[in-house]
C-alpha atoms as a PDB file:
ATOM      1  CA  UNK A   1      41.316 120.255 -26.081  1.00  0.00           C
ATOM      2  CA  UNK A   2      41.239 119.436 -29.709  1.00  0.00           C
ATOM      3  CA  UNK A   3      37.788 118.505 -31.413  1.00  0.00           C
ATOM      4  CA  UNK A   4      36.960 115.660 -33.059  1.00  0.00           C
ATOM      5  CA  UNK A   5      37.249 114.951 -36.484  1.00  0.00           C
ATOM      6  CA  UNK A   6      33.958 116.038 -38.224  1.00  0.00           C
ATOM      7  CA  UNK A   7      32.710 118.294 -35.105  1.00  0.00           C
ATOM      8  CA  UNK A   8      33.569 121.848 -36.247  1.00  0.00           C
ATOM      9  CA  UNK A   9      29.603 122.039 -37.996  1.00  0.00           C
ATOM     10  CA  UNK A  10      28.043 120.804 -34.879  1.00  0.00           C
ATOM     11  CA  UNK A  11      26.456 122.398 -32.304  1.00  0.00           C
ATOM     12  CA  UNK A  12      27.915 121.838 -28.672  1.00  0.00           C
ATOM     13  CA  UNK A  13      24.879 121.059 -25.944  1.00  0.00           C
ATOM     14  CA  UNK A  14      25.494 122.797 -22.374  1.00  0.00           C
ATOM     15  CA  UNK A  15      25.863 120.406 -19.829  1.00  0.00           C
ATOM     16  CA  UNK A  16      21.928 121.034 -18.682  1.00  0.00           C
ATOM     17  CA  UNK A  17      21.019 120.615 -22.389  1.00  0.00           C
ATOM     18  CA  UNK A  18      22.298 117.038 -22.176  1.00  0.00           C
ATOM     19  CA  UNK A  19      20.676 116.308 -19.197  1.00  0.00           C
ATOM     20  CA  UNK A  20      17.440 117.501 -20.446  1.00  0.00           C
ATOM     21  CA  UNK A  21      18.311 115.500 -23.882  1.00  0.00           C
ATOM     22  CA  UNK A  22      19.019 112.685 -21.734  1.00  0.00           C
ATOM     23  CA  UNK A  23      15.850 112.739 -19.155  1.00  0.00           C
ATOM     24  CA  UNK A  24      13.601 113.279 -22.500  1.00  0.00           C
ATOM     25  CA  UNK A  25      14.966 110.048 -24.065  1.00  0.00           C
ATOM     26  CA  UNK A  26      14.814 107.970 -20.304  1.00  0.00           C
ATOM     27  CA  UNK A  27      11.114 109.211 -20.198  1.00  0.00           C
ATOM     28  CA  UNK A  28      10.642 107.982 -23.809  1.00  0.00           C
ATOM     29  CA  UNK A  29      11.997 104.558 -23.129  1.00  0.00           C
ATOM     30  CA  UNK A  30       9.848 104.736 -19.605  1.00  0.00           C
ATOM     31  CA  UNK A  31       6.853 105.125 -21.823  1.00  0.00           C
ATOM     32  CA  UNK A  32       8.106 102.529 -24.482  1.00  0.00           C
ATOM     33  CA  UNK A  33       8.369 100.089 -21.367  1.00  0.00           C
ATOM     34  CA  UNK A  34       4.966 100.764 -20.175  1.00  0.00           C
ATOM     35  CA  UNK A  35       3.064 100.342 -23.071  1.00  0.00           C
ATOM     36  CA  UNK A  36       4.695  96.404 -24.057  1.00  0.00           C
ATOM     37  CA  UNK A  37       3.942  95.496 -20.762  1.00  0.00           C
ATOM     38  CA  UNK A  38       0.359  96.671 -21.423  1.00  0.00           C
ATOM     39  CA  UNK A  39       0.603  94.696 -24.830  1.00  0.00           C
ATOM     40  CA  UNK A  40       2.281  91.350 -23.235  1.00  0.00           C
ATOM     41  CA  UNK A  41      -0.895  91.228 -20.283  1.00  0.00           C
ATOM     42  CA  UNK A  42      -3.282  91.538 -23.114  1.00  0.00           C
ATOM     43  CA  UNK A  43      -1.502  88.900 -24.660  1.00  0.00           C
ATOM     44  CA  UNK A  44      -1.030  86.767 -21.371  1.00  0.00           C
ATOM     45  CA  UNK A  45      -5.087  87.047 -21.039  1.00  0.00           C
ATOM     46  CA  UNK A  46      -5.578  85.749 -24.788  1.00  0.00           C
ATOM     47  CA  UNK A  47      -3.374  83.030 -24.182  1.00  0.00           C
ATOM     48  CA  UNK A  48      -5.187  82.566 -20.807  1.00  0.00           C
ATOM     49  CA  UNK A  49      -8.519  82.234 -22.862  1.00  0.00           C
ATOM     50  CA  UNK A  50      -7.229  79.992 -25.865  1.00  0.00           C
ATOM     51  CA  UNK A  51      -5.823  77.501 -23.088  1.00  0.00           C
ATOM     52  CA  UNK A  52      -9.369  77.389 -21.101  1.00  0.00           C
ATOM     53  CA  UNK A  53     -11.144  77.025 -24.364  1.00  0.00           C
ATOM     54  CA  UNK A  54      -8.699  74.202 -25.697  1.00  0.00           C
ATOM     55  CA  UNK A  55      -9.087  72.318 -21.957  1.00  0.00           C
ATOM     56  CA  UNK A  56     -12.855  72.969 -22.190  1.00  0.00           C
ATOM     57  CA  UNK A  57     -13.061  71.000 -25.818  1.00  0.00           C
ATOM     58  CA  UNK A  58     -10.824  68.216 -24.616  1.00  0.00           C
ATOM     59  CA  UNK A  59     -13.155  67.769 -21.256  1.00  0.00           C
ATOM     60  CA  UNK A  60     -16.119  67.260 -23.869  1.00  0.00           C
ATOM     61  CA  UNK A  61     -13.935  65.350 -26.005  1.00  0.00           C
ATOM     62  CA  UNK A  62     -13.034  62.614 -23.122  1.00  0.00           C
ATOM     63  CA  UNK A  63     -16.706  62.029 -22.615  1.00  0.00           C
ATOM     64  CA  UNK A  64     -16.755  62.432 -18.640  1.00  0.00           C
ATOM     65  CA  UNK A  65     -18.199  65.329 -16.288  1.00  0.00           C
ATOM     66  CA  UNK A  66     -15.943  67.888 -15.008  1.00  0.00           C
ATOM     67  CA  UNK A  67     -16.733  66.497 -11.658  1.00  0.00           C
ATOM     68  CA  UNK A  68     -14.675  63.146 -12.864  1.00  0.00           C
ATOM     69  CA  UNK A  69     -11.862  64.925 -14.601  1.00  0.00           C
ATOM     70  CA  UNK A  70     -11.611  67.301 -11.255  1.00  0.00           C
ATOM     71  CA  UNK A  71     -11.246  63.667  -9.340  1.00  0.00           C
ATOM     72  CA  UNK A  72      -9.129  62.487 -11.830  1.00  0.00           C
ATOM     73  CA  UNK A  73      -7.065  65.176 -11.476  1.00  0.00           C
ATOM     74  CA  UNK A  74      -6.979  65.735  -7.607  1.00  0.00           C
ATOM     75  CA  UNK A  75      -6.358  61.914  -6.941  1.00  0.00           C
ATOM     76  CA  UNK A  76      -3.410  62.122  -9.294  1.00  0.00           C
ATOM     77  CA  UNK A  77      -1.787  64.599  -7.341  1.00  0.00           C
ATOM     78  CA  UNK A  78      -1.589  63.633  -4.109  1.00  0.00           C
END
């Protein structure tokens, strides 16, 4: 089977080389995946926190008790 073009300098990886190769670079991307799911809950909780802190200010904006808002809230669901 003919090489191709370019190939003649380059070192040809046994089969189990490749599958090493390749296993390394799954368990790399494994890692990569682990770690931005790490970074997205951290950002999940600091979202999480801005929106209780942004309902908390417009609660003491509106003047009423929690108790009143909760009513508010529960009577317009039903």
């Amino acid at each position: 089977m003919p090489r191709p073009k370019g190939s003649k300098n380059k070192p040809v990886l046994t089969i189990d080389e490749r599958i090493a190769q390749v296993t390394a670079e799954i368990e790399s991307l494994q890692e990569q995946i682990k770690e931005k799911k790490a970074e997205l809950k951290q950002l999940n909780d600091e979202k999480a926190e801005e929106d209780q802190k942004r309902l908390m200010a417009a609660v003491l904006a509106s003047g009423k008790t929690v108790d009143e808002i909760i009513e508010m809230i529960s009577g317009s669901a039903q």
